[in-house]
N, C-alpha and C. Protein backbone atom coordinates (compact mmCIF):
# COMPACT_ATOMS: atom_id res chain seq x y z
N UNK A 1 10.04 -52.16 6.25
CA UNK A 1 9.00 -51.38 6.86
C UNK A 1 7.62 -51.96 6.58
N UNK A 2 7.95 -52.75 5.64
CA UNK A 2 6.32 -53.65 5.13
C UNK A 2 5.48 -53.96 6.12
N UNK A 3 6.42 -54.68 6.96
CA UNK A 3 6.01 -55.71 8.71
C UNK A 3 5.69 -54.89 9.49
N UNK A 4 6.12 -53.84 9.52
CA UNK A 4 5.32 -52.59 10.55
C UNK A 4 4.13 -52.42 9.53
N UNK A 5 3.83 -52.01 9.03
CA UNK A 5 2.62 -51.93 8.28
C UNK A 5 1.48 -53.15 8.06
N UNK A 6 2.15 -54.13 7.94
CA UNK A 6 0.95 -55.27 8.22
C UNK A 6 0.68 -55.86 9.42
N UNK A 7 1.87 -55.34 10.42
CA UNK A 7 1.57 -55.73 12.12
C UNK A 7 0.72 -54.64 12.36
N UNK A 8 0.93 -53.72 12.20
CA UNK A 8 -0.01 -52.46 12.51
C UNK A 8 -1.23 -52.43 11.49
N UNK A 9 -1.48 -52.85 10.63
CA UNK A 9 -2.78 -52.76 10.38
C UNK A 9 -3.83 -54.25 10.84
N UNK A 10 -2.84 -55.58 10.65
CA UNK A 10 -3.29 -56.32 11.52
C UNK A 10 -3.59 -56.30 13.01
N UNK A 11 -2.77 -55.29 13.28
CA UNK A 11 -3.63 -55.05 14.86
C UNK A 11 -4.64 -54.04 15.23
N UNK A 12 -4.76 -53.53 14.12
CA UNK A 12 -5.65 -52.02 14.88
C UNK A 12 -6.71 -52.17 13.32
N UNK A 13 -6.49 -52.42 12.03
CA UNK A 13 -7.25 -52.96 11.58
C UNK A 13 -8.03 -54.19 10.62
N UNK A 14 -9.27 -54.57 11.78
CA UNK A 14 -9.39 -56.36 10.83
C UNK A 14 -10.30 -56.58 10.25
N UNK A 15 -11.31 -55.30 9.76
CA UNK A 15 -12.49 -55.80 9.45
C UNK A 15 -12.37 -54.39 7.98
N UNK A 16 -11.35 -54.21 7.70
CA UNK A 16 -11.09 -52.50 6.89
C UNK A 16 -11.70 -52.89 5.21
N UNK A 17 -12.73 -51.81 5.38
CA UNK A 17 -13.05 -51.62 3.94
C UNK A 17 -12.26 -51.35 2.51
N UNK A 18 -12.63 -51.76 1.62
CA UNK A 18 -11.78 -51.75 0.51
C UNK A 18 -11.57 -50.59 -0.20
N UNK A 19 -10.12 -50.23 -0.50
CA UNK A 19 -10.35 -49.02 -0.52
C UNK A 19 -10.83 -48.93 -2.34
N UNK A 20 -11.42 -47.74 -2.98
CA UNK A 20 -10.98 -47.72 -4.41
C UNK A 20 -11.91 -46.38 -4.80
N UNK A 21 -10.98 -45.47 -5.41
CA UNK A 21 -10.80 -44.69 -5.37
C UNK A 21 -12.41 -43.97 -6.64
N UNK A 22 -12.79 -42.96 -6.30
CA UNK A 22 -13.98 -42.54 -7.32
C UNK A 22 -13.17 -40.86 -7.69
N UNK A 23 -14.44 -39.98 -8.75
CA UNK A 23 -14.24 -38.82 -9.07
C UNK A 23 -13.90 -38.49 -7.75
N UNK A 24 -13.25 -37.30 -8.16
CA UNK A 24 -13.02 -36.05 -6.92
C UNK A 24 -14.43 -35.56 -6.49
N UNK A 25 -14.40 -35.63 -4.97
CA UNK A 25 -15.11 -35.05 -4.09
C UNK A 25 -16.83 -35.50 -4.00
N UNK A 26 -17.06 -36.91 -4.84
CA UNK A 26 -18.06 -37.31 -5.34
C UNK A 26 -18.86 -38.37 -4.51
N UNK A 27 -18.52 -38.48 -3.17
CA UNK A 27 -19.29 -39.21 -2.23
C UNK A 27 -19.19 -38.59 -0.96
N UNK A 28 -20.04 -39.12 0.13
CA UNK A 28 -20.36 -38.38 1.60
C UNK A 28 -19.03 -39.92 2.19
N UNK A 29 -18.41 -39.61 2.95
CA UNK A 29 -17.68 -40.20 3.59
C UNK A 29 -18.54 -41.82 4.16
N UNK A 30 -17.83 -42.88 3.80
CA UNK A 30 -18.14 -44.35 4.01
C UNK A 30 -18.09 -44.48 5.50
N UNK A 31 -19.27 -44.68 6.53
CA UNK A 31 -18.68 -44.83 7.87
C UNK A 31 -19.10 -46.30 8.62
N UNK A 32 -18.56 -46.81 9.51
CA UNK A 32 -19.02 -48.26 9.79
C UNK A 32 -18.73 -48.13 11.22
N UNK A 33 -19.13 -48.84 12.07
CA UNK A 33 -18.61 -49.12 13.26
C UNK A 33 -19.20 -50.71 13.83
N UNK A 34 -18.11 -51.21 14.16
CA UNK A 34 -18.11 -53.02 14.09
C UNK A 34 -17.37 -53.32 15.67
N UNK A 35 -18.37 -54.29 16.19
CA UNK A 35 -17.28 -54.53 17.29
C UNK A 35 -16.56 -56.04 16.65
N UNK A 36 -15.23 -56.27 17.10
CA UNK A 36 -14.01 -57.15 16.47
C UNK A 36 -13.94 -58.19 17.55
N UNK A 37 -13.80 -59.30 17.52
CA UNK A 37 -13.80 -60.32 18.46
C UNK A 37 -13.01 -61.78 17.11
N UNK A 38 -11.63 -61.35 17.68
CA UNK A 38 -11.26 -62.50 16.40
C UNK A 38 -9.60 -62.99 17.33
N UNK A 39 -9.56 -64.51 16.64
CA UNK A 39 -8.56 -64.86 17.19
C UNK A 39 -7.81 -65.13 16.10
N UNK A 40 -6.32 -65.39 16.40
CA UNK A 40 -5.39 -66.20 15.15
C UNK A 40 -4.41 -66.57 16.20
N UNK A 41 -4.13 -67.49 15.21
CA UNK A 41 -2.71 -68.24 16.12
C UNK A 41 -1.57 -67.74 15.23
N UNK A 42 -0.39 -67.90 15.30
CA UNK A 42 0.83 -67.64 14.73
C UNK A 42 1.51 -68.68 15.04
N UNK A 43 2.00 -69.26 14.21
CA UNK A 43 2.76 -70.56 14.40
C UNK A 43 4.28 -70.18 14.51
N UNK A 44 4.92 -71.14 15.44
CA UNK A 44 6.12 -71.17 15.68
C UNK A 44 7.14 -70.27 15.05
N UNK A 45 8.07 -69.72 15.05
CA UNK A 45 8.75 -68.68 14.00
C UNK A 45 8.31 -67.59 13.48
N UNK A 46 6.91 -67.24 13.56
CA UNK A 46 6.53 -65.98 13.30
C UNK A 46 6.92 -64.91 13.78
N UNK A 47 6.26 -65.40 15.43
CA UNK A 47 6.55 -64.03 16.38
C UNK A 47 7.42 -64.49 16.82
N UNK A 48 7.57 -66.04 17.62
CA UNK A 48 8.52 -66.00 18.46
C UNK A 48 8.67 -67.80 18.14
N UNK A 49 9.63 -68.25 18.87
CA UNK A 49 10.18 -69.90 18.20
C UNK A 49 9.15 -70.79 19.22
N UNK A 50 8.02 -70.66 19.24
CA UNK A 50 6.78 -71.04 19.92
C UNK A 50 5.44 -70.62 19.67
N UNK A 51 4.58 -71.22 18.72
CA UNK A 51 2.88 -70.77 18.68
C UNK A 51 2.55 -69.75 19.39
N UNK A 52 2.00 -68.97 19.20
CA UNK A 52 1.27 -67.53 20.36
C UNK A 52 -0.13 -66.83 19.58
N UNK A 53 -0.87 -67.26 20.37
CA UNK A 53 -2.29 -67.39 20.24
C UNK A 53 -2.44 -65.56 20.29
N UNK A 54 -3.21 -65.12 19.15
CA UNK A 54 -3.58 -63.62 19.30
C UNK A 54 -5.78 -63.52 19.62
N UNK A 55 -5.54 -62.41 20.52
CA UNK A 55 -7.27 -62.58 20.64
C UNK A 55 -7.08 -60.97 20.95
N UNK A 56 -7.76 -60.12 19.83
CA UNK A 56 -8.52 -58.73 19.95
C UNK A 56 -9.92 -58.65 19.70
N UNK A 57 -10.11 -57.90 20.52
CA UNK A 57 -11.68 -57.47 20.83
C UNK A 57 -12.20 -55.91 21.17
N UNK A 58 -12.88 -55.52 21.00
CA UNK A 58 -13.37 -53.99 21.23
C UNK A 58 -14.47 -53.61 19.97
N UNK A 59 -14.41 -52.54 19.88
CA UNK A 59 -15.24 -51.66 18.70
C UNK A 59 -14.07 -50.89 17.99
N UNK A 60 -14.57 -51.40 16.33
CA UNK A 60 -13.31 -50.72 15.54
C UNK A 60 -14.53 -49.54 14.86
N UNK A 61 -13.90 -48.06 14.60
CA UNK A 61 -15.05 -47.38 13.59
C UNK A 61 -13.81 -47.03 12.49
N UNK A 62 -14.52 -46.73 11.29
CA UNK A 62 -14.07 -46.80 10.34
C UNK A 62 -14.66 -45.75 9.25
N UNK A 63 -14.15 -44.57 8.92
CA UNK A 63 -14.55 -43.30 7.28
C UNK A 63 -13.44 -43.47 6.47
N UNK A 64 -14.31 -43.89 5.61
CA UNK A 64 -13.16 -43.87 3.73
C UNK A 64 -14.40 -42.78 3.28
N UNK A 65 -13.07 -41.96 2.71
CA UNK A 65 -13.57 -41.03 2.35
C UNK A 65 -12.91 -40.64 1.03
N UNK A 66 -12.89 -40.29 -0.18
CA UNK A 66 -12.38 -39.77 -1.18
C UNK A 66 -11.97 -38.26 -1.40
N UNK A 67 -10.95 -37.84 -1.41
CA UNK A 67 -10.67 -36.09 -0.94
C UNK A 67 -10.79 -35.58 -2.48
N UNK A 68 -10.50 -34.69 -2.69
CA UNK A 68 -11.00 -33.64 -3.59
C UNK A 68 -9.88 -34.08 -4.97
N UNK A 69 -8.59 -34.36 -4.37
CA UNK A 69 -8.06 -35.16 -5.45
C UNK A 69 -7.64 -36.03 -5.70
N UNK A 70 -8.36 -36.77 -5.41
CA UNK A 70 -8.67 -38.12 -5.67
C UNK A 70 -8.25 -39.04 -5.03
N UNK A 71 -7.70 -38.65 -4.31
CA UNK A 71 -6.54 -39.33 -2.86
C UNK A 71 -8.38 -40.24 -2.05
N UNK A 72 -7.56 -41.62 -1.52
CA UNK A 72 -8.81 -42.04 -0.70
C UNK A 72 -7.81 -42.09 0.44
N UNK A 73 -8.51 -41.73 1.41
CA UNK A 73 -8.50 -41.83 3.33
C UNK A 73 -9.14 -42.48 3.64
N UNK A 74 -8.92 -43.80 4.08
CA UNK A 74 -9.20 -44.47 5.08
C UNK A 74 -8.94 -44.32 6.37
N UNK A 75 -9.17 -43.86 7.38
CA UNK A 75 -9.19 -43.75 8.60
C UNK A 75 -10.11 -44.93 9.46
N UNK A 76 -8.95 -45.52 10.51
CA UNK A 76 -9.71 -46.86 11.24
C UNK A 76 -9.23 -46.11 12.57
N UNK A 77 -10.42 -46.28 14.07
CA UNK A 77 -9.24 -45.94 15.14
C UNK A 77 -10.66 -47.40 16.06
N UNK A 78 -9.89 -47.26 17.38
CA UNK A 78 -10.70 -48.48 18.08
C UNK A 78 -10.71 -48.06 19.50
N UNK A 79 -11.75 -48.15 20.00
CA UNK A 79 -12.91 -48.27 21.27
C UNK A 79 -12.40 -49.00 21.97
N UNK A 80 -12.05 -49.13 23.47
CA UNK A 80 -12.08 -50.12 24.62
C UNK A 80 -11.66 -51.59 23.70
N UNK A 81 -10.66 -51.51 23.09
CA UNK A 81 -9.77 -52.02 22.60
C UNK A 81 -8.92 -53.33 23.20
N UNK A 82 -9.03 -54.24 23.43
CA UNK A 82 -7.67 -55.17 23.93
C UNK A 82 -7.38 -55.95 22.66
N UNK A 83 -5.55 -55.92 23.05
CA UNK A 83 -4.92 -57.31 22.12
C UNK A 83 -4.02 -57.61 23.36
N UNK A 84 -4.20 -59.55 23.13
CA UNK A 84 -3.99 -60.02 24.04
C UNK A 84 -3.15 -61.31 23.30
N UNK A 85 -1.87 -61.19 23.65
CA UNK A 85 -0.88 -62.15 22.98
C UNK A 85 -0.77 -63.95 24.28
N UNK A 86 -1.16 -64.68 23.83
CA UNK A 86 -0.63 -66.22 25.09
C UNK A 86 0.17 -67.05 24.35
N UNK A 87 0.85 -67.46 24.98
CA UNK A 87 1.69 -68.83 24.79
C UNK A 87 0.56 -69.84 25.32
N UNK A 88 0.10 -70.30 24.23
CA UNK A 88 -0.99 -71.63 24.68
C UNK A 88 -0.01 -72.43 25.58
N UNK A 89 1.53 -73.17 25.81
CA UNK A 89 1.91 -74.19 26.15
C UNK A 89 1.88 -73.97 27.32
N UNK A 90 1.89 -72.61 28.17
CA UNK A 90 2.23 -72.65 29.39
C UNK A 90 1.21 -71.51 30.02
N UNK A 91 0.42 -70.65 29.33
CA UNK A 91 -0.62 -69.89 29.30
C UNK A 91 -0.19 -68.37 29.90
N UNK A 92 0.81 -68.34 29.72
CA UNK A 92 1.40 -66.84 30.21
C UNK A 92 0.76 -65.85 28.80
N UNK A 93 0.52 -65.09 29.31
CA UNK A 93 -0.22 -63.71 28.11
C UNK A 93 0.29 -62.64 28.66
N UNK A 94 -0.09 -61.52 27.48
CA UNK A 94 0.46 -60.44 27.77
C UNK A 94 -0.85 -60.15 27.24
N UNK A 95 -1.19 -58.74 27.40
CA UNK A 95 -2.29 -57.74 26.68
C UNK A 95 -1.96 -55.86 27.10
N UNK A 96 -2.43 -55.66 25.55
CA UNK A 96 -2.68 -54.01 25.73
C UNK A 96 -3.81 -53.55 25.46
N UNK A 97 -3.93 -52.43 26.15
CA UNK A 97 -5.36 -51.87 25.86
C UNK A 97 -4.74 -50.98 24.63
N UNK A 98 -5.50 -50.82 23.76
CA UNK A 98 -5.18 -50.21 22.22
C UNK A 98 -5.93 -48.76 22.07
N UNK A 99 -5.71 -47.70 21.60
CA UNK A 99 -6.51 -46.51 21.62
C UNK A 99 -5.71 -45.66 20.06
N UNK A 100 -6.41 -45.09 19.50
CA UNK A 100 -5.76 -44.11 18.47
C UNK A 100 -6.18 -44.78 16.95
N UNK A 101 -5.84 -44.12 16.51
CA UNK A 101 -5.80 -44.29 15.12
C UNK A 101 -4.65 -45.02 13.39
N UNK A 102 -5.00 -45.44 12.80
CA UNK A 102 -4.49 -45.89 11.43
C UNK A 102 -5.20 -45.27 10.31
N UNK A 103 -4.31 -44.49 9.51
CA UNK A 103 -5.21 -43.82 8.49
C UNK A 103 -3.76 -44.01 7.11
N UNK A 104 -4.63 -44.78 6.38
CA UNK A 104 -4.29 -44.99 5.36
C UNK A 104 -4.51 -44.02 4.03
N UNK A 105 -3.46 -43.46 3.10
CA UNK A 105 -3.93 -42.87 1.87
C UNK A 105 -3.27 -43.23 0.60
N UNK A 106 -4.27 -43.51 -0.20
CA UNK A 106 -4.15 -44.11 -1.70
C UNK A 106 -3.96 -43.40 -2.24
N UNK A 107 -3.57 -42.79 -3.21
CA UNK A 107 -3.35 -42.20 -4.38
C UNK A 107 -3.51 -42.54 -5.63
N UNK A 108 -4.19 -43.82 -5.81
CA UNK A 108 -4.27 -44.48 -7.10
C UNK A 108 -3.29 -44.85 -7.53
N UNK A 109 -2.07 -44.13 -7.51
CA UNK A 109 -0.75 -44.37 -8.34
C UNK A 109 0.43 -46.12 -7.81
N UNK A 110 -0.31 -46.42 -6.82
CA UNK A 110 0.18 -47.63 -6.12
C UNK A 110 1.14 -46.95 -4.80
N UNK A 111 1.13 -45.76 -4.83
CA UNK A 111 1.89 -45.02 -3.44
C UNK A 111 0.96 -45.08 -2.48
N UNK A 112 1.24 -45.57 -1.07
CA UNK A 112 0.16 -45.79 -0.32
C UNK A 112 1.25 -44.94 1.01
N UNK A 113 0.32 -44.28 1.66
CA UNK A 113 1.38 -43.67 3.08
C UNK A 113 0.46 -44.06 4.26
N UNK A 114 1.05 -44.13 5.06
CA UNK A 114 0.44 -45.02 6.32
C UNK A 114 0.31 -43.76 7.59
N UNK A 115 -0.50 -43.72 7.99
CA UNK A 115 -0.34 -42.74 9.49
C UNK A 115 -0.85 -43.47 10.72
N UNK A 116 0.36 -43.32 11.62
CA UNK A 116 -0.38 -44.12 12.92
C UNK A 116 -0.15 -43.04 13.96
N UNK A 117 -1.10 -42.64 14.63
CA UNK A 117 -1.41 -42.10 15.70
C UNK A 117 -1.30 -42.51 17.16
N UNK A 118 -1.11 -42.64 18.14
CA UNK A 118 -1.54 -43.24 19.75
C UNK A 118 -1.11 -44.30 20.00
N UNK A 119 -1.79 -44.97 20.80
CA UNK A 119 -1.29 -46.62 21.28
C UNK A 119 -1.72 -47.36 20.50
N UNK A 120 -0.91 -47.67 19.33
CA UNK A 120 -1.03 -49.16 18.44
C UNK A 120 -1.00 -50.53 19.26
N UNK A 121 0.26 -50.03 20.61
CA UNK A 121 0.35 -51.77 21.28
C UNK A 121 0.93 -51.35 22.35
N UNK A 122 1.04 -51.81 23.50
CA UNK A 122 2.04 -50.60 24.39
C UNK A 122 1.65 -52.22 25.38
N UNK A 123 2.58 -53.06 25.60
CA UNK A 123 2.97 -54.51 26.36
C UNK A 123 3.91 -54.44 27.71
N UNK A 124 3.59 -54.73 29.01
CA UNK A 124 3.97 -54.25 30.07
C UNK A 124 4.37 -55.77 30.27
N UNK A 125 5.26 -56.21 31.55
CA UNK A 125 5.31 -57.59 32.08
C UNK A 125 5.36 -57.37 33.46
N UNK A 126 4.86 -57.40 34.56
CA UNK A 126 5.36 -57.83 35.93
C UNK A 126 6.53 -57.55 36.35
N UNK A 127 7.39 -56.83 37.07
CA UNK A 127 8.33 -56.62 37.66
C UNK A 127 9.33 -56.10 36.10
N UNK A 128 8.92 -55.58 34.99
CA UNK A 128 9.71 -55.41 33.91
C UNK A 128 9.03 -54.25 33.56
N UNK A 129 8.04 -53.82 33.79
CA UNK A 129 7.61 -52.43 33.01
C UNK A 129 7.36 -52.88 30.77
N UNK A 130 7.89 -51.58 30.95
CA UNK A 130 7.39 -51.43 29.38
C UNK A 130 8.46 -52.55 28.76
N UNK A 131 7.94 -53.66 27.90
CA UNK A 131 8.93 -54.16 26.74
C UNK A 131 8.81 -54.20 25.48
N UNK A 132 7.84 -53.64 24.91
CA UNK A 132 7.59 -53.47 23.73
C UNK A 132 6.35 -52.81 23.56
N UNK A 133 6.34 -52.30 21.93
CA UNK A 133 4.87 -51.32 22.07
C UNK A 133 5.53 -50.37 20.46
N UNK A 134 3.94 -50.08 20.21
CA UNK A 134 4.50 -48.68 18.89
C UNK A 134 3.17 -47.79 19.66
N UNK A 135 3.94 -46.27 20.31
CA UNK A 135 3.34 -45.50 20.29
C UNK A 135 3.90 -44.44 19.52
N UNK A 136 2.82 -43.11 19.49
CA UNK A 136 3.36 -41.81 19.23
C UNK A 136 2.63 -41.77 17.88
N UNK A 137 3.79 -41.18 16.98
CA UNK A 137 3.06 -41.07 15.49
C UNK A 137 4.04 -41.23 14.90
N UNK A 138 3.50 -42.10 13.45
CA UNK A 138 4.70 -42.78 12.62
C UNK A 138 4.20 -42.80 10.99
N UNK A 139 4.62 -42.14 10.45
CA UNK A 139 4.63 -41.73 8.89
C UNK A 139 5.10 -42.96 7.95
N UNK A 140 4.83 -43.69 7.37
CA UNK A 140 5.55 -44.35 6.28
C UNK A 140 4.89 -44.36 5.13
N UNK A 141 5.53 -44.10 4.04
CA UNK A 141 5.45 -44.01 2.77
C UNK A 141 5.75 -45.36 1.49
N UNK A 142 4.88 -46.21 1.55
CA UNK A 142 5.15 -47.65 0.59
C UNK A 142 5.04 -47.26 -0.72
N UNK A 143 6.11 -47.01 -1.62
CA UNK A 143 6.02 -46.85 -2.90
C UNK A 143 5.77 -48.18 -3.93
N UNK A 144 5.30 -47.93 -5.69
CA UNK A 144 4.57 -49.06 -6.05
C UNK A 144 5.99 -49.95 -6.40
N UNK A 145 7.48 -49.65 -6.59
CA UNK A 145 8.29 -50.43 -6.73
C UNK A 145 8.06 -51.58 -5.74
N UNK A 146 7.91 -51.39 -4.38
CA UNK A 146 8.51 -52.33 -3.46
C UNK A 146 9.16 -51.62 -2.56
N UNK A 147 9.55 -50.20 -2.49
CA UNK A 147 10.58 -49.98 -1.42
C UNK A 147 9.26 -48.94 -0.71
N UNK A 148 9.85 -48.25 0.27
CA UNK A 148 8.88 -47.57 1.69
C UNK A 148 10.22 -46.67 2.71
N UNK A 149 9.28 -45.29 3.02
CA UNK A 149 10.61 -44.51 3.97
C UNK A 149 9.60 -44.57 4.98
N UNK A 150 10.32 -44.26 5.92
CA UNK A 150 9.68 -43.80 7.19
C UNK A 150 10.35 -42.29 7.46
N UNK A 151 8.78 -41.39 6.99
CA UNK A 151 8.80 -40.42 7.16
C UNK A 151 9.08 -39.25 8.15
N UNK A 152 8.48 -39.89 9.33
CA UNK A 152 7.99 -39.67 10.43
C UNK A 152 8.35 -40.46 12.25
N UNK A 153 8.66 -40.60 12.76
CA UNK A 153 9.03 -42.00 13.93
C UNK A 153 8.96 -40.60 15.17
N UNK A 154 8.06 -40.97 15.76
CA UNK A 154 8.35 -40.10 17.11
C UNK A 154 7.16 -41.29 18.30
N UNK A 155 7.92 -41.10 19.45
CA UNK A 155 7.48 -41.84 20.46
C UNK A 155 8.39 -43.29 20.81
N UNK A 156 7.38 -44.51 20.43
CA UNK A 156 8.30 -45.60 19.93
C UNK A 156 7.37 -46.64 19.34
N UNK A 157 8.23 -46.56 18.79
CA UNK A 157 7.47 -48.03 17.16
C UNK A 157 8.64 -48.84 17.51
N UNK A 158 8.19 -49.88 18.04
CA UNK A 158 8.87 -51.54 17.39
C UNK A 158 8.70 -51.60 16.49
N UNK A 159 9.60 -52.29 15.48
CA UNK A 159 9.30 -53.05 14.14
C UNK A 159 8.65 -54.40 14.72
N UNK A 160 8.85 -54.85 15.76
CA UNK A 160 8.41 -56.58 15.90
C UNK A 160 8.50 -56.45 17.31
N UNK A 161 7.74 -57.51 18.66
CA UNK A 161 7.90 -57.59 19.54
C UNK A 161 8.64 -58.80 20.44
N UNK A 162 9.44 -58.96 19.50
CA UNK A 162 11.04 -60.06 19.47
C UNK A 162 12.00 -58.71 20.50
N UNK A 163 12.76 -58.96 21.42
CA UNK A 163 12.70 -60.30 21.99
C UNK A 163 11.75 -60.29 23.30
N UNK A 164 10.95 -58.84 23.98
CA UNK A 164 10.40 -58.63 25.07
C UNK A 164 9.26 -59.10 25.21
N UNK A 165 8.63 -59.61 24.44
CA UNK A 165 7.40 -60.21 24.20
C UNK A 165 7.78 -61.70 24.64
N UNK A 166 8.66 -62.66 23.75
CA UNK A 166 8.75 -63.64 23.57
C UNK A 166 9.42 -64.20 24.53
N UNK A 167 10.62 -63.22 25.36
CA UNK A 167 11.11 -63.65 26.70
C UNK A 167 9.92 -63.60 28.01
N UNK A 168 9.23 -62.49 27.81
CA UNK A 168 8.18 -62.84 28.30
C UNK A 168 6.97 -64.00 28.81
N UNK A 169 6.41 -64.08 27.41
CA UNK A 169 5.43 -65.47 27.36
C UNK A 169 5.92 -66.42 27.78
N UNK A 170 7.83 -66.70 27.17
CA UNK A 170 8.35 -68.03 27.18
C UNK A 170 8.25 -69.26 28.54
């Protein structure tokens, strides 16, 4: 469940403040709003057995806030949003428009729970409709061992966008 959690915060958030935690109830909520214009490539085997160039752009806003016990909330959601996946070799892309939210909560204790809200990724193709995408709302719980539940799954969460993505671009 890790990879849903770092695909989903790598996609919805790239610019996220650090979280760390103060007294209870002892600051006015941290707020930012940044527009995001960043590319990465992914090399061969990541996403798919071929390089695929990533480019998101929009306005990300962002409140870390510290709750009363001591729990920090991070909340990220994003503005007129695109992520836009290409196969540099042959220039076929895909893109979604992105909307909703990622809200992260710390607990200090190394338990971190993840909340995703709306359209994280929602990838259409030409004569194929929907092939991949995490919408809806999705709960996961990363404990400090190493292990993580998924609390929550309603709508649809991909774990990865293998193989509708990648038959796609290909």
């Amino acid at each position: 469940m890790r990879s849903l959690h770092v695909l989903a915060a790598t996609t919805l958030v790239v610019g996220t403040a650090a979280l760390t935690a103060g007294p209870a109830g002892a600051a006015a909520p941290d707020r930012s709003r940044t527009y995001v214009d960043s590319s990465r490539t992914f090399a061969a085997g990541v996403l798919c057995d071929f390089p695929i160039d990533r480019h998101m752009y929009g306005w990300e806003s962002e409140t870390v806030k510290t709750l009363q016990d001591g729990t920090v909330r991070d909340r990220a959601y994003v503005e007129d949003f695109t992520y836009t996946l290409t196969n540099p070799a042959n220039g076929r892309s895909l893109s979604s428009k992105e909307g909703g939210q990622l809200t992260v909560f710390d607990d200090g204790s190394g338990t971190v729970q993840v909340l995703i809200t709306g359209n994280d990724a929602l990838f259409t193709a030409p004569h194929q409709g929907f092939i991949a995408g995490q919408n809806g709302r999705y709960i996961e719980t990363d404990y400090a061992d190493g292990t993580a539940t998924v609390d929550i799954s309603t709508g649809h969460f991909d774990t990865g966008f293998t193989p509708g993505v990648c038959d796609a671009l290909g």
